[in-house]
Protein backbone atom coordinates (compact mmCIF):
# COMPACT_ATOMS: atom_id res chain seq x y z
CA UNK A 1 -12.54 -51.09 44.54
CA UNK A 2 -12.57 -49.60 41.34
CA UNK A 3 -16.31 -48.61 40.81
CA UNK A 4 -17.19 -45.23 42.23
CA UNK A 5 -18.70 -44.71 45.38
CA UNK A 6 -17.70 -47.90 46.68
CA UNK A 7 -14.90 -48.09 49.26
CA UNK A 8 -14.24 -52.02 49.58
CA UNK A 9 -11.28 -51.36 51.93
CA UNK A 10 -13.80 -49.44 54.26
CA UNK A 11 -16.98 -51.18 54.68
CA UNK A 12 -18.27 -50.02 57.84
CA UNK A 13 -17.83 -46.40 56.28
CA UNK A 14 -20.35 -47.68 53.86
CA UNK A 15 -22.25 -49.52 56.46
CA UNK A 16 -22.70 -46.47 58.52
CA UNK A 17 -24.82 -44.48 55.77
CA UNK A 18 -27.29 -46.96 55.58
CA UNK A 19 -30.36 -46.79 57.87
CA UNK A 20 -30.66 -51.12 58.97
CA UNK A 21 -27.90 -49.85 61.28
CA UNK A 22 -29.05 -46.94 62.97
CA UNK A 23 -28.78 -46.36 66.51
CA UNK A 24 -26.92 -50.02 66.54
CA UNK A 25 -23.40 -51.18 67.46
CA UNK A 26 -22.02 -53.53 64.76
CA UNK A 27 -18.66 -55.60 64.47
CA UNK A 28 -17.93 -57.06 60.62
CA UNK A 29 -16.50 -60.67 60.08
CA UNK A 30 -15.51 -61.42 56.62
CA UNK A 31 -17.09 -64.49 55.08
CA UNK A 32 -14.69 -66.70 52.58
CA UNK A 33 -15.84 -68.17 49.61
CA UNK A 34 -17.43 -65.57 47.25
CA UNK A 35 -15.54 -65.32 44.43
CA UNK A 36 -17.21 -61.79 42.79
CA UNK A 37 -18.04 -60.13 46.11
CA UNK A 38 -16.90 -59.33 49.70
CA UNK A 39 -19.19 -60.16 51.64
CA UNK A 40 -19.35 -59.75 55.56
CA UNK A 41 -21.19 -61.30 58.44
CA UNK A 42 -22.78 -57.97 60.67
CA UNK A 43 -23.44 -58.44 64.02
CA UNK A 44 -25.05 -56.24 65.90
CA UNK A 45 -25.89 -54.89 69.37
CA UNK A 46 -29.72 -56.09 68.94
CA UNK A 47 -28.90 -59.04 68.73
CA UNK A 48 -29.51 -59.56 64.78
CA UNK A 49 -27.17 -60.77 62.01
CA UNK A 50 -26.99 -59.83 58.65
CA UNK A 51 -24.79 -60.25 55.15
CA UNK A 52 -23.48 -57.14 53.36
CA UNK A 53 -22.85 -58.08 49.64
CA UNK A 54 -20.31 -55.80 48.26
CA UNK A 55 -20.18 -55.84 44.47
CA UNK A 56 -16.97 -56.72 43.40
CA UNK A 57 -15.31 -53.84 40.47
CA UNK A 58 -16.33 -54.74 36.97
CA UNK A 59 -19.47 -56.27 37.74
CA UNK A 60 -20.74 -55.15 33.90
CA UNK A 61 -18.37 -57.39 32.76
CA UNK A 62 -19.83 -59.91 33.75
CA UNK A 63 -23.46 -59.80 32.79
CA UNK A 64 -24.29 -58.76 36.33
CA UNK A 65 -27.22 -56.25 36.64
CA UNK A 66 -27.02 -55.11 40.23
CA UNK A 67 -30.53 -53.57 40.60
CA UNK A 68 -31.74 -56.84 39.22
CA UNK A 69 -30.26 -58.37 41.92
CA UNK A 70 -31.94 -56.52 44.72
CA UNK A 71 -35.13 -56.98 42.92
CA UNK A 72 -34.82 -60.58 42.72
CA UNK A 73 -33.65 -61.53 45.87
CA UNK A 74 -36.41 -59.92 47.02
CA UNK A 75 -39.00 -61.65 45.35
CA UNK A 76 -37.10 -65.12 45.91
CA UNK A 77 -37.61 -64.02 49.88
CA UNK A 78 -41.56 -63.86 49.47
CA UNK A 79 -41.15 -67.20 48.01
CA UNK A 80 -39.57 -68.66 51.30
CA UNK A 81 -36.35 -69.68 49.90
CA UNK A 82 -34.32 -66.42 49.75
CA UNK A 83 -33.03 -64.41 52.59
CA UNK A 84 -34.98 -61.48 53.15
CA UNK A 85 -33.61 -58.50 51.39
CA UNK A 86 -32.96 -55.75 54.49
CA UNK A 87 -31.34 -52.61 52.17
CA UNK A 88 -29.70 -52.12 48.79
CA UNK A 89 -27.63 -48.97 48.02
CA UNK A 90 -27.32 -48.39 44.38
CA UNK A 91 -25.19 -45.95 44.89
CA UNK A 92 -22.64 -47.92 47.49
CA UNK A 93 -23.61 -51.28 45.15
CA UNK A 94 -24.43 -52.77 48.89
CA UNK A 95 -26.95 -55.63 49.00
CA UNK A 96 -27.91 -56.53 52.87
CA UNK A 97 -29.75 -59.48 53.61
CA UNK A 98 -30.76 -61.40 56.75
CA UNK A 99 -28.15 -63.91 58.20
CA UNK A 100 -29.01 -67.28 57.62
CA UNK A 101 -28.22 -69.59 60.68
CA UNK A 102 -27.30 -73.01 58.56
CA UNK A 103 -24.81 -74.77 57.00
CA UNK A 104 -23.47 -74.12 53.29
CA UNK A 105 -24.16 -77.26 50.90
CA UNK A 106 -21.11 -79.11 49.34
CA UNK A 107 -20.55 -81.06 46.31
CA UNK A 108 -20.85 -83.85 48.40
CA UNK A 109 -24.06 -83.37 49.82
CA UNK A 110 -25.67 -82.69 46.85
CA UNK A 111 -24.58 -86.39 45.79
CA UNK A 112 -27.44 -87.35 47.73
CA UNK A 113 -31.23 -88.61 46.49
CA UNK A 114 -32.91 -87.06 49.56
CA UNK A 115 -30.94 -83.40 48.68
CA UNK A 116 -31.54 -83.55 45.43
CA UNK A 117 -35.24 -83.99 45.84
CA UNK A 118 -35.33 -81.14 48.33
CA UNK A 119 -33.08 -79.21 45.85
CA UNK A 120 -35.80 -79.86 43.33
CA UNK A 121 -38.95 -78.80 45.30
CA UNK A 122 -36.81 -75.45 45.53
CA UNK A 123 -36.78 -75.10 42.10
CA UNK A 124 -40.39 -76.13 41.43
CA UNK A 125 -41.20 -72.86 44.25
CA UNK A 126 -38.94 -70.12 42.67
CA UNK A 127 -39.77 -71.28 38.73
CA UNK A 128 -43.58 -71.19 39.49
CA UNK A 129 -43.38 -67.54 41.72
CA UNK A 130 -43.59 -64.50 39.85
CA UNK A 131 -40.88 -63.87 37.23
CA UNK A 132 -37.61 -61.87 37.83
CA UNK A 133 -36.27 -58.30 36.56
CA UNK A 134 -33.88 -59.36 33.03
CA UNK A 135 -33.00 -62.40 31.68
CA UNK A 136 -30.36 -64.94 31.25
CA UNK A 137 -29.42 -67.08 28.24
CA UNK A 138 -25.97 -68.89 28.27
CA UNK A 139 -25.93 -68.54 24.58
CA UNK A 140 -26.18 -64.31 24.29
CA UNK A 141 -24.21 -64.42 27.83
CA UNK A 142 -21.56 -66.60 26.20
CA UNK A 143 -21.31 -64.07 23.54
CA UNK A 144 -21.20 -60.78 25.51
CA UNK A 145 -18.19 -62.69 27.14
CA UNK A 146 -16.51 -63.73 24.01
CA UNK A 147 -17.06 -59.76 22.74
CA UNK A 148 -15.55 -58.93 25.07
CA UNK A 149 -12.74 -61.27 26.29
CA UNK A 150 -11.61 -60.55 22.36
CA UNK A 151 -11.79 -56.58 22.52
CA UNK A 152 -9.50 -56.46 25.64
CA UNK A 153 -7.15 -59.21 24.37
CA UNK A 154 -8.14 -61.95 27.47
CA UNK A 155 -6.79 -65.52 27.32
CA UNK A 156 -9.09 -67.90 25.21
CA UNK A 157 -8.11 -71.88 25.59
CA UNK A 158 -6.53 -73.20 22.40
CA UNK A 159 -9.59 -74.92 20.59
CA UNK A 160 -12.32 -73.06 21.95
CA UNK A 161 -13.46 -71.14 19.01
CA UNK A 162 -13.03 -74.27 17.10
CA UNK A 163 -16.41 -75.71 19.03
CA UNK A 164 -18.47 -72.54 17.45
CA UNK A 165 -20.45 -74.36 14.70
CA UNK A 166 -21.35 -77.22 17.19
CA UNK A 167 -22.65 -74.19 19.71
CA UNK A 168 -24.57 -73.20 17.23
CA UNK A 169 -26.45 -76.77 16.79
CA UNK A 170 -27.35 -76.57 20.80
CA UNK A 171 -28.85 -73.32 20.75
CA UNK A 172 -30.82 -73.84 17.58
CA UNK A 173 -32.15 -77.32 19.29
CA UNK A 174 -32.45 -75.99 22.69
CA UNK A 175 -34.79 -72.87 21.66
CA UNK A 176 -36.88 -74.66 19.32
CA UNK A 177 -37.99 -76.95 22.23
CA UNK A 178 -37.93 -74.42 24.53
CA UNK A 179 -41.47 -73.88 26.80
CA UNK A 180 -42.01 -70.71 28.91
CA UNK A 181 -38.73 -68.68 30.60
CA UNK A 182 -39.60 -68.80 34.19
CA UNK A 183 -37.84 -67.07 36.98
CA UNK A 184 -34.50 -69.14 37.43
CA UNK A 185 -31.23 -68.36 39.88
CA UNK A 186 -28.57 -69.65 36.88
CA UNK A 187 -26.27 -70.21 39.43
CA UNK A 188 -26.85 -72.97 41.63
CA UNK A 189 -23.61 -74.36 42.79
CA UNK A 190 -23.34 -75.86 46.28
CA UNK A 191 -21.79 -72.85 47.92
CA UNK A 192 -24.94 -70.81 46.67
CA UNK A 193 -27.47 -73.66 48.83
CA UNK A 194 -28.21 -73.76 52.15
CA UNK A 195 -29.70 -75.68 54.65
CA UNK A 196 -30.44 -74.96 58.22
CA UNK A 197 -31.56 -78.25 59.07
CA UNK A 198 -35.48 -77.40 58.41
CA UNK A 199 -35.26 -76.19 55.33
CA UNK A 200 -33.33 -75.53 51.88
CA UNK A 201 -32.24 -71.62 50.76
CA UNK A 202 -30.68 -69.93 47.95
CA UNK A 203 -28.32 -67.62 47.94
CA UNK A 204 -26.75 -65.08 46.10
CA UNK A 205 -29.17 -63.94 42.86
CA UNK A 206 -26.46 -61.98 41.07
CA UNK A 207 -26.87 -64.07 37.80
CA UNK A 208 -30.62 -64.54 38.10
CA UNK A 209 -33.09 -63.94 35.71
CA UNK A 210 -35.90 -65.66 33.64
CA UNK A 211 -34.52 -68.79 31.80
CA UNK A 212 -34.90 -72.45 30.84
CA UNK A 213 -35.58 -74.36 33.56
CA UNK A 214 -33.75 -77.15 32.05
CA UNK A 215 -30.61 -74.99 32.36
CA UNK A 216 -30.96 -74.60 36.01
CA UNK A 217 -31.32 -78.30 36.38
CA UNK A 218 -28.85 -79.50 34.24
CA UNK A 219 -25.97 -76.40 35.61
CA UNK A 220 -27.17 -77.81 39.01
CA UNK A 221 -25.83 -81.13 38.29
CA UNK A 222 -23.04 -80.07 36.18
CA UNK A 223 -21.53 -77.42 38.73
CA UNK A 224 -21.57 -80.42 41.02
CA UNK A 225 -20.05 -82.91 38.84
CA UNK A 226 -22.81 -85.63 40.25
CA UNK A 227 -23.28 -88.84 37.97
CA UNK A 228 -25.85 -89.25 35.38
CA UNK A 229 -27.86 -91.13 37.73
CA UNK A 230 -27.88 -87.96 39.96
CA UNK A 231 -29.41 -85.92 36.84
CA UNK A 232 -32.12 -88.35 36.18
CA UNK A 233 -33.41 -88.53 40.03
CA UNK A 234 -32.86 -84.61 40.02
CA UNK A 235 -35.22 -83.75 36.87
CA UNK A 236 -37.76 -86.41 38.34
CA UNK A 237 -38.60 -85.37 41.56
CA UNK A 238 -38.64 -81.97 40.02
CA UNK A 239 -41.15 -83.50 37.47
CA UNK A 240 -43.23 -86.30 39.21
CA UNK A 241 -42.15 -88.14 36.61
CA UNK A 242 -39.25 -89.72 34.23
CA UNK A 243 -38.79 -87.37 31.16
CA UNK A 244 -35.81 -88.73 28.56
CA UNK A 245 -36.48 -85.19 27.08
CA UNK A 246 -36.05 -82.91 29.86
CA UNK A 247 -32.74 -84.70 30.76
CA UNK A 248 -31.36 -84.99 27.48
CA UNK A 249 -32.15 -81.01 27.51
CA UNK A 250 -30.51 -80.21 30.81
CA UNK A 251 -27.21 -82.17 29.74
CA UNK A 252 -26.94 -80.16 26.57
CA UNK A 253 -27.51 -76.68 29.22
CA UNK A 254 -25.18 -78.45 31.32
CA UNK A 255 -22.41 -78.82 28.44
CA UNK A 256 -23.45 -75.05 27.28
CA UNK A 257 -22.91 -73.71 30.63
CA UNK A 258 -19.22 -75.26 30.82
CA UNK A 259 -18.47 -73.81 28.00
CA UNK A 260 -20.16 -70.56 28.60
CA UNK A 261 -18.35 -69.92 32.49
CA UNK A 262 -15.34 -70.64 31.09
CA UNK A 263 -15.06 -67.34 29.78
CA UNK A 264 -16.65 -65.94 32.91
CA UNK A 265 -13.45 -67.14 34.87
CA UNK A 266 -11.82 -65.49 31.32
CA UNK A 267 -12.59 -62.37 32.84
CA UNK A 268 -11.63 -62.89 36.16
CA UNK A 269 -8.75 -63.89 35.36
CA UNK A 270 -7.91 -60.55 34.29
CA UNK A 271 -9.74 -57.89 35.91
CA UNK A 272 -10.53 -59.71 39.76
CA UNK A 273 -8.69 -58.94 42.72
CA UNK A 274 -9.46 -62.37 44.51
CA UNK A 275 -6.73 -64.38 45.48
CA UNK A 276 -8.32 -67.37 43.23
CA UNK A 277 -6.60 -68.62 40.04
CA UNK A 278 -9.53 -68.48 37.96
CA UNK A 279 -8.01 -69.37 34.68
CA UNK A 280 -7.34 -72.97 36.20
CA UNK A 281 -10.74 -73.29 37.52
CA UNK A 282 -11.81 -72.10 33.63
CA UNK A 283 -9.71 -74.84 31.91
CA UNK A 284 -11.56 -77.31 33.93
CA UNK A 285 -14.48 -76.20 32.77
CA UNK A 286 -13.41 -76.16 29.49
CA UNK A 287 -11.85 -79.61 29.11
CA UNK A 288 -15.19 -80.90 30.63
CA UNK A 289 -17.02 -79.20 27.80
CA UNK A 290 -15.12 -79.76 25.44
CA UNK A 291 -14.91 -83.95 26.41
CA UNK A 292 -19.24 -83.41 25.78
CA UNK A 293 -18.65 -81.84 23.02
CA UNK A 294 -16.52 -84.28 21.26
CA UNK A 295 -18.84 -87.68 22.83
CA UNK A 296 -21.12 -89.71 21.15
CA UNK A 297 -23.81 -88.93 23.02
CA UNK A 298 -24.16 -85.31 22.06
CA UNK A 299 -25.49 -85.97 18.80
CA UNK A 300 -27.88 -88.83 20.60
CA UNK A 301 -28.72 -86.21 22.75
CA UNK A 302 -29.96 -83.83 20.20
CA UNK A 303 -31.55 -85.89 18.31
CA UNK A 304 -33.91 -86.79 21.25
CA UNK A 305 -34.35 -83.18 21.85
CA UNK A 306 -34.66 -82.69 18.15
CA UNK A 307 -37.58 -85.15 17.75
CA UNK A 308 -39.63 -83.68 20.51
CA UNK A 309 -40.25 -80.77 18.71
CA UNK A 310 -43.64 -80.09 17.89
CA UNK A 311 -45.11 -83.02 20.16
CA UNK A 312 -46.02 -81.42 22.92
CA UNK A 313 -45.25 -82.30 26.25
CA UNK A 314 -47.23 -83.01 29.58
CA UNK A 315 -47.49 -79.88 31.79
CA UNK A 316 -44.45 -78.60 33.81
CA UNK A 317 -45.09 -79.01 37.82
CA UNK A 318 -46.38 -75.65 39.90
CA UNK A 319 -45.24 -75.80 43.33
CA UNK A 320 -46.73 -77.50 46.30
């Protein structure tokens, strides 16, 4: 790994400087699937499991505040829905957390009413807890990552700067009906849920920080590529109640986020070490975005956004 003090080849050299493991013997299993991390299953001699999160090289490239991280996940563990945080190294950028005995959600269990509404309730607990270290905005992320995919000279899809001045109409729209920021995990794709057959979890908090909650909801949906139908059911259970608003809202987040991870995989593209060809999984993104972009309903969908401004609205849901 390129970032210093961080030897990715050697984890248990890392492992065995931190105190969780003292006095313990400890085999490693590496878990598949993370795509900015290597991440590893410990099991140990007492008979307790536990994650090691090792922060993939470049992390500042990608608007990834480790120490935010820890924090975070911490709090989301008070909440109930976060594994509880064990030790965090700065120094080794090492994030241990306590093995969750479930089952990782797919795509195609989050096409489901009953999933989404637990899904939902979730949200409704981590957006009403206390808020998070930092915060995350698609639109300022989306231009950190266009700084600097153009600085190093990394591959932008023909056509995407041509989408600028409509960017521009979503985040003037989207903050002037913005409420409150509220603690929010900004990265909610199946392989970051969990169930364990009692209850939901959320993993991973390396993008979290206080946002829209209508982003959450509608990158939710969008990272899942559920029907509209799905959306609707999703923002009312996490309501109580139908709201045109909030789901014309979370599309728009959910078109701004395609466009916005798009340069994420950008990134990764050029700088990652995963065996993963990002810049395919990017394009997809992008074509999806850029289909929104270019539909008839985006302008419909503003303008309902647009002429709740200044209304008021009925209070968002604390947590049961």
């Amino acid at each position: 790994m390129s970032e210093p003090g961080v030897d990715i080849a050697r984890p248990g050299t890392v492992l065995d400087r931190m105190s969780f493991l003292q006095g313990a013997e400890y085999t490693l299993e590496p878990l598949v699937g993370g795509l900015t991390n290597r991440n590893y299953r410990v099991s140990t001699s007492r008979g307790v499991d536990y994650v090691a999160r090792f922060a993939g090289g470049k992390s500042e490239l990608l608007s990834i505040d480790r120490d935010a991280e820890a924090y975070n996940s911490a709090v989301a563990a008070t909440l109930g829905i976060g594994p509880q945080v064990v030790e965090y190294s700065p120094t080794d950028a090492v994030l241990v957390v306590t093995w969750i005995d479930g089952s990782t959600c797919t795509d195609a269990m989050l096409d489901d009413p009953d999933v989404l509404a637990g899904v939902a309730a979730c949200c409704r607990t981590l957006h009403s807890g206390p808020r998070f270290a930092g915060t995350f905005d698609m639109f300022r992320v989306q231009e950190n990552y266009l700084r600097i995919v153009r600085e190093r000279g990394f591959r932008v899809p023909p056509g995407y700067l041509e989408l600028a001045d409509r960017v521009a109409v979503l985040d003037t729209v989207l903050h002037a009906s913005a409420d409150a920021t509220v603690a929010c995990h900004n990265d909610l794709l199946a392989a970051n849920i969990m169930l364990d057959g009692r209850r939901i979890w959320f993993i991973d908090y390396e993008y979290s920080g206080n946002n829209d909650r209508c982003f959450e909801l509608g990158n939710i949906w969008s990272e899942a590529e559920l029907p509209l139908d799905r959306l609707e059911h999703l923002v009312t259970a996490y309501l109580g109640r139908p709201d045109p608003v909030a789901v014309a809202r979370a599309r728009l987040f959910a078109t701004m986020a395609k466009y916005g991870w798009t340069l994420w995989a950008s990134i990764q593209d050029a700088v990652s070490d995963v065996d993963f060809d990002f810049w395919t999984w990017g394009l997809a993104k992008y074509e999806r975005a850029a289909a929104e972009f270019g539909s008839p309903d985006l302008n419909r969908l503003i303008d309902t956004v647009s002429q709740s401004i200044g209304k008021g609205a009925a209070p968002w849901p604390q947590s049961t």
